[in-house]
C-alpha atoms as a PDB file:
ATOM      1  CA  UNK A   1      -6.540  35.767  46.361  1.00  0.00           C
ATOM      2  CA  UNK A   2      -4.039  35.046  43.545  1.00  0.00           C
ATOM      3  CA  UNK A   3      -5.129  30.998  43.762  1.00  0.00           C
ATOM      4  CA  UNK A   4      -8.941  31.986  43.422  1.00  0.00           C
ATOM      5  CA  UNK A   5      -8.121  33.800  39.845  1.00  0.00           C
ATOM      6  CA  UNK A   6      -5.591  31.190  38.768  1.00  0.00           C
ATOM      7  CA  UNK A   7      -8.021  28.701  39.868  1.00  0.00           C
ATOM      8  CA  UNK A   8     -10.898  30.802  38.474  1.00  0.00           C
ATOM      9  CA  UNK A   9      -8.695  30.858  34.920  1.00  0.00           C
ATOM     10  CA  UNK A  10      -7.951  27.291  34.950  1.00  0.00           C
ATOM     11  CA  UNK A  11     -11.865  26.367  35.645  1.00  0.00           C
ATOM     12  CA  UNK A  12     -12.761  28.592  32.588  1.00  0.00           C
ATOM     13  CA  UNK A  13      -9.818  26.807  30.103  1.00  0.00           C
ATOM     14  CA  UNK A  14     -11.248  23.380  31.081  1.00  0.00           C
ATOM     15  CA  UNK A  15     -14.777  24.690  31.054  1.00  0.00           C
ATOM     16  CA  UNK A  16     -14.477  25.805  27.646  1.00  0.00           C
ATOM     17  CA  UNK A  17     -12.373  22.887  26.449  1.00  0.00           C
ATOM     18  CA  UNK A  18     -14.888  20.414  27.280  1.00  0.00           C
ATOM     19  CA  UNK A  19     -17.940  22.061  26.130  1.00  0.00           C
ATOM     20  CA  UNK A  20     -16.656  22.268  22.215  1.00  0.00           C
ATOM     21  CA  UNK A  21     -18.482  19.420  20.213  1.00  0.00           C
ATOM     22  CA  UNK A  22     -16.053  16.894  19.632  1.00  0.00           C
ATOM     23  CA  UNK A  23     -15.540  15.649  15.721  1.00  0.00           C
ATOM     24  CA  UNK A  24     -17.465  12.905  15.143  1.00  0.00           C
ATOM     25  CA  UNK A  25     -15.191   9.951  14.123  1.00  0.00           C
ATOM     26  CA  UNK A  26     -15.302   8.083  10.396  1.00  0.00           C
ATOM     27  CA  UNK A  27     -17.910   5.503  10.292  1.00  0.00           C
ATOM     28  CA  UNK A  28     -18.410   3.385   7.633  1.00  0.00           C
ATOM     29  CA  UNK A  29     -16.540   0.365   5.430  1.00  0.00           C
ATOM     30  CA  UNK A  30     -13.267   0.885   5.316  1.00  0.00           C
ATOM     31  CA  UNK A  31     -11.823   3.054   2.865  1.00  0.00           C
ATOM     32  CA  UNK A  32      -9.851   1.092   0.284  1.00  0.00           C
ATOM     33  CA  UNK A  33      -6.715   1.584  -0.086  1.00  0.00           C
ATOM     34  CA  UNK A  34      -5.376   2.715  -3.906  1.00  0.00           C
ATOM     35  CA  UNK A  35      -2.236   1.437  -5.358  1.00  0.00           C
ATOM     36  CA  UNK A  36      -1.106   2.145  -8.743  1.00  0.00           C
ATOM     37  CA  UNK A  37       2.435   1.120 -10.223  1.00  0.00           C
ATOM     38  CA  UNK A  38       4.680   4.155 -10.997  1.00  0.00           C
ATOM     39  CA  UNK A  39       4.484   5.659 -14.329  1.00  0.00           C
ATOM     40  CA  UNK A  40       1.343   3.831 -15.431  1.00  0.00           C
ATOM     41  CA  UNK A  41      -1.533   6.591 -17.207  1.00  0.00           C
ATOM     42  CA  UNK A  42      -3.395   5.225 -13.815  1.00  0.00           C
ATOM     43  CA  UNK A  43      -0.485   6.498 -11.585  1.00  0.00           C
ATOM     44  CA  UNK A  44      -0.654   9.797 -13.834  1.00  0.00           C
ATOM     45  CA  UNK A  45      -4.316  10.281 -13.335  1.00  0.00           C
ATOM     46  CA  UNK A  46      -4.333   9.677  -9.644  1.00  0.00           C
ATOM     47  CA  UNK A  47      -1.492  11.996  -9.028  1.00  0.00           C
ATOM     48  CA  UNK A  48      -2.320  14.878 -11.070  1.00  0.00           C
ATOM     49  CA  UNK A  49      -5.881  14.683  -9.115  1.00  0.00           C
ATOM     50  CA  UNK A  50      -4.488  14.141  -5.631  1.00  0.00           C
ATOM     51  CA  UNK A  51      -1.482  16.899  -6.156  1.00  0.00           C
ATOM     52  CA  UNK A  52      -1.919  20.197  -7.155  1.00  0.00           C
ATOM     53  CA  UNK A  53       1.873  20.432  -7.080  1.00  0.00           C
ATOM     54  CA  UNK A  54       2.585  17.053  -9.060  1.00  0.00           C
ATOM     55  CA  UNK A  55       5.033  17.022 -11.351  1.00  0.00           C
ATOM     56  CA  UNK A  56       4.807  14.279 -13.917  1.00  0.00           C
ATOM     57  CA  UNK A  57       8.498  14.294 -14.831  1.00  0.00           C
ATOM     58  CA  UNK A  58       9.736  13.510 -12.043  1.00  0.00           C
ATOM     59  CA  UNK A  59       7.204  11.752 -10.268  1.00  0.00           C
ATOM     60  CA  UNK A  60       7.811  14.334  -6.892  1.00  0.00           C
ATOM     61  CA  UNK A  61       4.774  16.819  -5.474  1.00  0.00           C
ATOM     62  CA  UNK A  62       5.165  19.198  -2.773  1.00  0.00           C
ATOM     63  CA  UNK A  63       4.025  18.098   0.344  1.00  0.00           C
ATOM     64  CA  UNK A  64       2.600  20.603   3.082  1.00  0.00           C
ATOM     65  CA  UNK A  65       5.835  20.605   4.883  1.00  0.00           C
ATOM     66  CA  UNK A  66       7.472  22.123   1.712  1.00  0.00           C
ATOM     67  CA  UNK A  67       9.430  18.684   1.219  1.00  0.00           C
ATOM     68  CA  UNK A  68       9.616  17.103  -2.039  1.00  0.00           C
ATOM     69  CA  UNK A  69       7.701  13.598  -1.886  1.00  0.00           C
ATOM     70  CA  UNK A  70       7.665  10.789  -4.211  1.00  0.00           C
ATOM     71  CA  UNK A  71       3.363  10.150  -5.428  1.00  0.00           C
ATOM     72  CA  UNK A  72       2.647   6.373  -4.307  1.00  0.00           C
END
């Protein structure tokens, strides 16, 4: 009795699982890929719209992981 509600469980996890819509990949051109050289008014621009946390002194925003990363 204890295998027909584990299996019972593990038929409605799967069940579940596979019935979500799955997210429908990027299609398109390829998105280009921006590089601007550090400390340029381009770089500035770019990074004070990408980063909230940007800090244009040091050239360092806060990444979601709390770590301090370098804009590139």
């Amino acid at each position: 009795m204890a295998a027909g509600i584990i299996g019972l469980a593990a038929g409605a996890i799967l069940g579940s699982t596979l019935s979500k819509p799955q997210r429908p990949e990027y299609i398109g051109p390829p998105r280009p890929q921006i590089s601007y050289e550090p400390w340029t008014p381009e770089w500035y621009r770019y990074c004070r719209a990408k980063y909230r946390s940007f800090n244009p002194d040091t050239g360092y925003y806060i990444a979601y992981s709390g770590q301090y990363r370098f804009c590139e």
